[in-house]
N, C-alpha and C. Protein backbone atom coordinates (compact mmCIF):
# COMPACT_ATOMS: atom_id res chain seq x y z
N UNK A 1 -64.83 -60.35 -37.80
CA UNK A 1 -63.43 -60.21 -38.10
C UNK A 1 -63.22 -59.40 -39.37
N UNK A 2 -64.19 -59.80 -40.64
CA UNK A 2 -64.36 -58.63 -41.57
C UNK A 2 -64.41 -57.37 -41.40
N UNK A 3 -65.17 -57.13 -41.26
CA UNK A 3 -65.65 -55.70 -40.67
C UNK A 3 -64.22 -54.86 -39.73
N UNK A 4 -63.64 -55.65 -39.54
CA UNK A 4 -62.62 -54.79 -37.89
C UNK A 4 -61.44 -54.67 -39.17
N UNK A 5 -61.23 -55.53 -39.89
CA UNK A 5 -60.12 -54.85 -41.09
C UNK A 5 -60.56 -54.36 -41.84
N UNK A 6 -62.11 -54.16 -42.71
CA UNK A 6 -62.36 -52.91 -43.53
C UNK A 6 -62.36 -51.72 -42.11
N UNK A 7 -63.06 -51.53 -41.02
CA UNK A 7 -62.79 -50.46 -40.32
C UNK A 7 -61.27 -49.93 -40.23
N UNK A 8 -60.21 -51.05 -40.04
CA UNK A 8 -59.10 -50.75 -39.84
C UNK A 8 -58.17 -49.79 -40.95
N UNK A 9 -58.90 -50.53 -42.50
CA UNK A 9 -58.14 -49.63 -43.67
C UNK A 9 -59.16 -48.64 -43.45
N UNK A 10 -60.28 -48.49 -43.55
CA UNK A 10 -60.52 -46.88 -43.87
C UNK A 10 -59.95 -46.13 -42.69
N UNK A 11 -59.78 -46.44 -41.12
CA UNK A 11 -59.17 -45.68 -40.97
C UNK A 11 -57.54 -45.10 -40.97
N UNK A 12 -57.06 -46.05 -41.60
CA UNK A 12 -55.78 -46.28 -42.15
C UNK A 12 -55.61 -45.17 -43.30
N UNK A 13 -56.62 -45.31 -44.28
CA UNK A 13 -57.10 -44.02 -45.21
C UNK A 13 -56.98 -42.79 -44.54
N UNK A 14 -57.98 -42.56 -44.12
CA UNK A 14 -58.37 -41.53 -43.03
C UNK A 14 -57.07 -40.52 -42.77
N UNK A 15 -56.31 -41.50 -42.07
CA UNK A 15 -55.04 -40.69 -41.32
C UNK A 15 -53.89 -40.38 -42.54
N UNK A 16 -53.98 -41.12 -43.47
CA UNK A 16 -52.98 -40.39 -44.40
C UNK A 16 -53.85 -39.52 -45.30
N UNK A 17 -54.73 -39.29 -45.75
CA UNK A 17 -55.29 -38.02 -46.02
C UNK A 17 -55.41 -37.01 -45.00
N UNK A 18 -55.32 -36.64 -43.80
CA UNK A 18 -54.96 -35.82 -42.85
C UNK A 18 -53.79 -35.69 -42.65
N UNK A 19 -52.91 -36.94 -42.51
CA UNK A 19 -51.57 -36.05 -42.68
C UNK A 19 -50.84 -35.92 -44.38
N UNK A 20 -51.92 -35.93 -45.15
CA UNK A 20 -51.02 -35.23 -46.58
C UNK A 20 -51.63 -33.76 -46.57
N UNK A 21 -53.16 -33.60 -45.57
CA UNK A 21 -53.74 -32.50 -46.17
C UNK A 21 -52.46 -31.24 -44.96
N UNK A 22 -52.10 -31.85 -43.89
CA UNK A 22 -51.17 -30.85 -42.85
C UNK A 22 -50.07 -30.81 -43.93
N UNK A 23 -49.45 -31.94 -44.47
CA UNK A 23 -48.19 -30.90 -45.42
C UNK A 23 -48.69 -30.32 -46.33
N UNK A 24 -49.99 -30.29 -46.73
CA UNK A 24 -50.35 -29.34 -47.84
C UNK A 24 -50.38 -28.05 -47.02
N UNK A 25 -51.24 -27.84 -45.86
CA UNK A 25 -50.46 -27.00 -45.21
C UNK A 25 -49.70 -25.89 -45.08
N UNK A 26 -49.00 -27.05 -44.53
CA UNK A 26 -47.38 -26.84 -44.18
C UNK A 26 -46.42 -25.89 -45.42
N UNK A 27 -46.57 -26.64 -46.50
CA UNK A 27 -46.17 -26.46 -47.85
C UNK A 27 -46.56 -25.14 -47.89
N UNK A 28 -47.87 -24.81 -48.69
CA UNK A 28 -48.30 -23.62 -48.50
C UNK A 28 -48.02 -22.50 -47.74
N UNK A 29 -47.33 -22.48 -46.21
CA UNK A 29 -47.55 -21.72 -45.35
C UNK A 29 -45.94 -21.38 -45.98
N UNK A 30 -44.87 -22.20 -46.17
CA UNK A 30 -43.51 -21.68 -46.46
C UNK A 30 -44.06 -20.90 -47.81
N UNK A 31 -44.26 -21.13 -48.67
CA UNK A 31 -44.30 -20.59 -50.13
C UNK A 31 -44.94 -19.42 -49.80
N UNK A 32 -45.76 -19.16 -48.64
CA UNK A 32 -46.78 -17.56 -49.39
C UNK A 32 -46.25 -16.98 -47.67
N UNK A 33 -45.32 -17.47 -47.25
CA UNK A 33 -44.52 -16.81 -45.43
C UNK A 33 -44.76 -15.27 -45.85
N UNK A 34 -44.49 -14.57 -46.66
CA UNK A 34 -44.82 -12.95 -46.74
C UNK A 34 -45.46 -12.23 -47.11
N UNK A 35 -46.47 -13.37 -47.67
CA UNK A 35 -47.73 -12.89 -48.30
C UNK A 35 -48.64 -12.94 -46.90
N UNK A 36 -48.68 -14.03 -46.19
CA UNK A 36 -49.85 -14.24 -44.92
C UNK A 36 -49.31 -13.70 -43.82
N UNK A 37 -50.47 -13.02 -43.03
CA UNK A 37 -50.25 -12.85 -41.87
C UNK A 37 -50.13 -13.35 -40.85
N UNK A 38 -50.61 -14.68 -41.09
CA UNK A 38 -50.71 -15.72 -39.84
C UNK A 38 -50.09 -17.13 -40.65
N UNK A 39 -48.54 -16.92 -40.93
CA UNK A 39 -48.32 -17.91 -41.37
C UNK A 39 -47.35 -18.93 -40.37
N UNK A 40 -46.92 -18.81 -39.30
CA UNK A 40 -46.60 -19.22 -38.73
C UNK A 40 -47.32 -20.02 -37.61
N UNK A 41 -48.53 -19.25 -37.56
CA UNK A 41 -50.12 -19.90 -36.79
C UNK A 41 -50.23 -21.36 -37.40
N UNK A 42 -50.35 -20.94 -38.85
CA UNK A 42 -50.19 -22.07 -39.98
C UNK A 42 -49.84 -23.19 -39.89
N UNK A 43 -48.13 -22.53 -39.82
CA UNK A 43 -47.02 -23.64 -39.55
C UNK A 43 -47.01 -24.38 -38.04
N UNK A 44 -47.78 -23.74 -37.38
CA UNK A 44 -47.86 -24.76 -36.04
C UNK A 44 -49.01 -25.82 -36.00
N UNK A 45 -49.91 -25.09 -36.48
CA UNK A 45 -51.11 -25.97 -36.81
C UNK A 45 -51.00 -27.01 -38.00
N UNK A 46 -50.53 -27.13 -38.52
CA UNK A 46 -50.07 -27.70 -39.47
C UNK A 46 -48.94 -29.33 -39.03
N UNK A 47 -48.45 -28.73 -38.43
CA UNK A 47 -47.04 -29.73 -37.71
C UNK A 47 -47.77 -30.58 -36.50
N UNK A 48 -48.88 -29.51 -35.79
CA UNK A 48 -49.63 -30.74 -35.18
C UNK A 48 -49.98 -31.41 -35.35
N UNK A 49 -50.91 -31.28 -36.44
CA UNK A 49 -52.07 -31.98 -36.60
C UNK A 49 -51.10 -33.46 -37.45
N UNK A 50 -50.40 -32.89 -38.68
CA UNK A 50 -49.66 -33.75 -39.10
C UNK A 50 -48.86 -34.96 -38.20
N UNK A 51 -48.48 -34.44 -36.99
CA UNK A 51 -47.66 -35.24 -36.08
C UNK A 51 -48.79 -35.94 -35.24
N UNK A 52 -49.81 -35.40 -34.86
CA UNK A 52 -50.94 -36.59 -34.21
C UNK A 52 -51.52 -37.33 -35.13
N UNK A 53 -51.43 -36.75 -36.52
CA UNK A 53 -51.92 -37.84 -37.39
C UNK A 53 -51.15 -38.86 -37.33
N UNK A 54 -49.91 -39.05 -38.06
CA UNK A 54 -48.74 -39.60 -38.24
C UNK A 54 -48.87 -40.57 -37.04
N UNK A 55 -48.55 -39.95 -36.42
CA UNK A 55 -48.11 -40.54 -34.69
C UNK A 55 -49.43 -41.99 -35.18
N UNK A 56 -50.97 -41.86 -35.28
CA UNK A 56 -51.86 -42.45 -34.97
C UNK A 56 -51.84 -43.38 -36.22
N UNK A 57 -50.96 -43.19 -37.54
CA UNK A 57 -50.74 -44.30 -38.41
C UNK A 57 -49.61 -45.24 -38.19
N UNK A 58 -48.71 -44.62 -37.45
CA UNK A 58 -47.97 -45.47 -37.12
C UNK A 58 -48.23 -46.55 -36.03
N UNK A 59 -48.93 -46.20 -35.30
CA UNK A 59 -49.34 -46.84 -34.25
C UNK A 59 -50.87 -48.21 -34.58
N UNK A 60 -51.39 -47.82 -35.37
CA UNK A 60 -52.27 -48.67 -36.64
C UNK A 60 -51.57 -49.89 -36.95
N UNK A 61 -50.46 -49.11 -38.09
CA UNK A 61 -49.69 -50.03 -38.63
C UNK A 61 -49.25 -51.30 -38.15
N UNK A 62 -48.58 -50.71 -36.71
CA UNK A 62 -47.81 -51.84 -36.04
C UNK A 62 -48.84 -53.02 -35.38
């Protein structure tokens, strides 16, 4: 029963460092939009990954 709630927070960890590293991202991709060439690649990849993260902490949580 130990073990299944330390597994549970680290991966509880896990998913919010993946979705802070997609709005870092995200963030990034608006601020330098005319500097990059593929910033909209960015911005999609970014919103995914963030939203399957998300999606998979919320679903933890509950």
């Amino acid at each position: 029963m130990k073990n299944q709630k330390g597994t549970k927070k680290l991966e509880i960890a896990f998913h919010i460092f993946i979705t802070l590293f997609a709005v870092g991202i995200i963030v990034s991709s608006f601020l330098g939009y005319e500097e990059l060439e593929r910033a909209t690649m960015y911005l999609i990849l970014g919103a995914i990954i963030g939203l399957s993260s998300l999606f998979r902490l919320i679903k933890l949580l509950r």
